[in-house]
C-alpha atoms as a PDB file:
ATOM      1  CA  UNK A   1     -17.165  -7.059  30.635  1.00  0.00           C
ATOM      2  CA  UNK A   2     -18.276  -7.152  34.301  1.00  0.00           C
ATOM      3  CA  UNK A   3     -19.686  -3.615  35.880  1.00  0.00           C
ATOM      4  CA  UNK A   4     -17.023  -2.190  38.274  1.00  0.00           C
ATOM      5  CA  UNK A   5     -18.767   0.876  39.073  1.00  0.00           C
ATOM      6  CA  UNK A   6     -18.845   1.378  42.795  1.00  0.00           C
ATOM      7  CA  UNK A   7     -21.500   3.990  43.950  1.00  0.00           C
ATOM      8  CA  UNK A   8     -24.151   4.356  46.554  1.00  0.00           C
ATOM      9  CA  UNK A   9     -25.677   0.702  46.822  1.00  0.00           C
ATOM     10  CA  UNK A  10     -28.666   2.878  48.477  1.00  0.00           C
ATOM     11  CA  UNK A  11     -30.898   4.428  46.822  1.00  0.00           C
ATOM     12  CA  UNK A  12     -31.855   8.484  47.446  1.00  0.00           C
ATOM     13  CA  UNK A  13     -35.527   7.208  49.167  1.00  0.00           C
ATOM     14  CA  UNK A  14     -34.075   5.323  52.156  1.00  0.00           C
ATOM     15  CA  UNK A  15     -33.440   7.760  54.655  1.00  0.00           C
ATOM     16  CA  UNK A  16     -37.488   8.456  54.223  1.00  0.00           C
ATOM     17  CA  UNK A  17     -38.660   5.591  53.614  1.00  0.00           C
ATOM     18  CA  UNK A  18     -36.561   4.343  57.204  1.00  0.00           C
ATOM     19  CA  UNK A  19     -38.445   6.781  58.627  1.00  0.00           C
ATOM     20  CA  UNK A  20     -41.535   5.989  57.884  1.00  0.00           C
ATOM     21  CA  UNK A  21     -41.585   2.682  58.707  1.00  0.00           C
ATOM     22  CA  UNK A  22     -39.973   3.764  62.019  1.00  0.00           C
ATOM     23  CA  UNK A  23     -43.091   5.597  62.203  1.00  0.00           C
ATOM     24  CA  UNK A  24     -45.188   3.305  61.760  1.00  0.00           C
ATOM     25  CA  UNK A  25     -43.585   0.636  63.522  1.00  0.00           C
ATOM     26  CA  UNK A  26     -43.201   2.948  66.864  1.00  0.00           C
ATOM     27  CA  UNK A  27     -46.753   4.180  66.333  1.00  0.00           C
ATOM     28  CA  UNK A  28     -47.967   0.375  66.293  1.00  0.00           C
ATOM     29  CA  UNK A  29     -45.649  -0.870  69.089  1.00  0.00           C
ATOM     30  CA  UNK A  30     -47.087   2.094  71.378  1.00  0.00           C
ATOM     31  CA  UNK A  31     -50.765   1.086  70.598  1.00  0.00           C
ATOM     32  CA  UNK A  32     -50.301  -2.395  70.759  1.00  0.00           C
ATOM     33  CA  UNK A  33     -48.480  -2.120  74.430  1.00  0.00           C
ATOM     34  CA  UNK A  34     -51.518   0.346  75.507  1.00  0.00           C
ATOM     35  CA  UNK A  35     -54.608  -0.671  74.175  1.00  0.00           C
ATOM     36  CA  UNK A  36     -56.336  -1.484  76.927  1.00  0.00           C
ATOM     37  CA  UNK A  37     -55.535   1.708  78.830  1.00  0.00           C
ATOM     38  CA  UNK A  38     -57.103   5.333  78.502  1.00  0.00           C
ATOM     39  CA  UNK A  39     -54.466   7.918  79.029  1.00  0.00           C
ATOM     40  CA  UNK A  40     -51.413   5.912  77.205  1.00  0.00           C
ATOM     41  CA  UNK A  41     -49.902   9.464  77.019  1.00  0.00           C
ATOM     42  CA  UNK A  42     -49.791  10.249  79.850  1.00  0.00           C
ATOM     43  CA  UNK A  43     -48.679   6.755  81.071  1.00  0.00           C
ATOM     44  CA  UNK A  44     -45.707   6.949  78.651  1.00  0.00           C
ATOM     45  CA  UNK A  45     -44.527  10.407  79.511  1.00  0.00           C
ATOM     46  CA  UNK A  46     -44.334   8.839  83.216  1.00  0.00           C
ATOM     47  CA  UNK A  47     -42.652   5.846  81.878  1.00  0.00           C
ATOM     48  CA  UNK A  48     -39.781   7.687  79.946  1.00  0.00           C
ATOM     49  CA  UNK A  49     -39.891  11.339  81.190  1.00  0.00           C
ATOM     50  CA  UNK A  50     -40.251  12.211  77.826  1.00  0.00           C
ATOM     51  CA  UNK A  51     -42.996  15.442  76.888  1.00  0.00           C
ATOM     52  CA  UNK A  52     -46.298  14.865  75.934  1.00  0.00           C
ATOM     53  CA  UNK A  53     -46.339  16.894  72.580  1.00  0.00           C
ATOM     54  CA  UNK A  54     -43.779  14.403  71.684  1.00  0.00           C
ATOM     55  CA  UNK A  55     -45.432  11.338  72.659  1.00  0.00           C
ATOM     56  CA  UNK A  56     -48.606  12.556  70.708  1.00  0.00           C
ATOM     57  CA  UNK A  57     -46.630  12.868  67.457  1.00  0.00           C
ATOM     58  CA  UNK A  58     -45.113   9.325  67.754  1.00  0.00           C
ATOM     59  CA  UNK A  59     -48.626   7.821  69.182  1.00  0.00           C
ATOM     60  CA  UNK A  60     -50.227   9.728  65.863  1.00  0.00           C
ATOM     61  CA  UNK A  61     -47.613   8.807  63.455  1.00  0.00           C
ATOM     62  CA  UNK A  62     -46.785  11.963  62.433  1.00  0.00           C
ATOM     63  CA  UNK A  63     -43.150  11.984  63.458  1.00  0.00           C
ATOM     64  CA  UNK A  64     -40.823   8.918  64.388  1.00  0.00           C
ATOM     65  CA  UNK A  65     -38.987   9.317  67.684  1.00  0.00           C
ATOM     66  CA  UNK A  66     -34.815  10.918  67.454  1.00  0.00           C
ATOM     67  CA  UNK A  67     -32.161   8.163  68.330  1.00  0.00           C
ATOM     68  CA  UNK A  68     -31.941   9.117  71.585  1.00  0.00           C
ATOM     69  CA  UNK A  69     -35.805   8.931  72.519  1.00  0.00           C
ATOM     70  CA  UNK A  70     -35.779   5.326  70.714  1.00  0.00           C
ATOM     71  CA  UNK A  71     -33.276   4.009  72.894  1.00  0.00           C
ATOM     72  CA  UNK A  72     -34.929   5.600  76.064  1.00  0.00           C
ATOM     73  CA  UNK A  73     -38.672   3.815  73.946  1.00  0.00           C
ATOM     74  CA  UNK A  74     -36.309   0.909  73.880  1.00  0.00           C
ATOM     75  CA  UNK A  75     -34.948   0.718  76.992  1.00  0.00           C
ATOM     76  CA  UNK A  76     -39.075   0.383  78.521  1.00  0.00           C
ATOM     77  CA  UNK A  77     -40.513  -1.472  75.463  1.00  0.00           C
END
């Protein structure tokens, strides 16, 4: 008898685990595209207008950015 059960083909961790690897992946992509410089912060907050607290938290990987700030990231990276 085949399984017709429809439900929620994803499972409860995806939303975080997205977001993570958004994390990480934003976090890498910001590092990788300053390396070489010493105030990527600051050059970033003049490249998207975007505030500096923020910046840190992506730059850390503590937070990933909100859809809007990833398509102003996306628009410059």
């Amino acid at each position: 008898m085949p399984n017709t059960q429809m439900g929620n083909i994803f499972p409860a961790m995806t939303a975080t685990f997205f977001e993570q690897e958004l994390t990480t992946r934003i976090n890498k992509i910001l590092r990788e595209a300053h390396q070489d410089k010493s105030s990527c912060i600051k050059i970033i907050n003049r490249k998207t207008d975007i505030k500096n607290t923020t910046i840190k938290r992506w730059y850390t990987g503590r937070n990933p950015p909100s859809s809007a700030h990833l398509l102003i990231l996306a628009l410059h990276y």
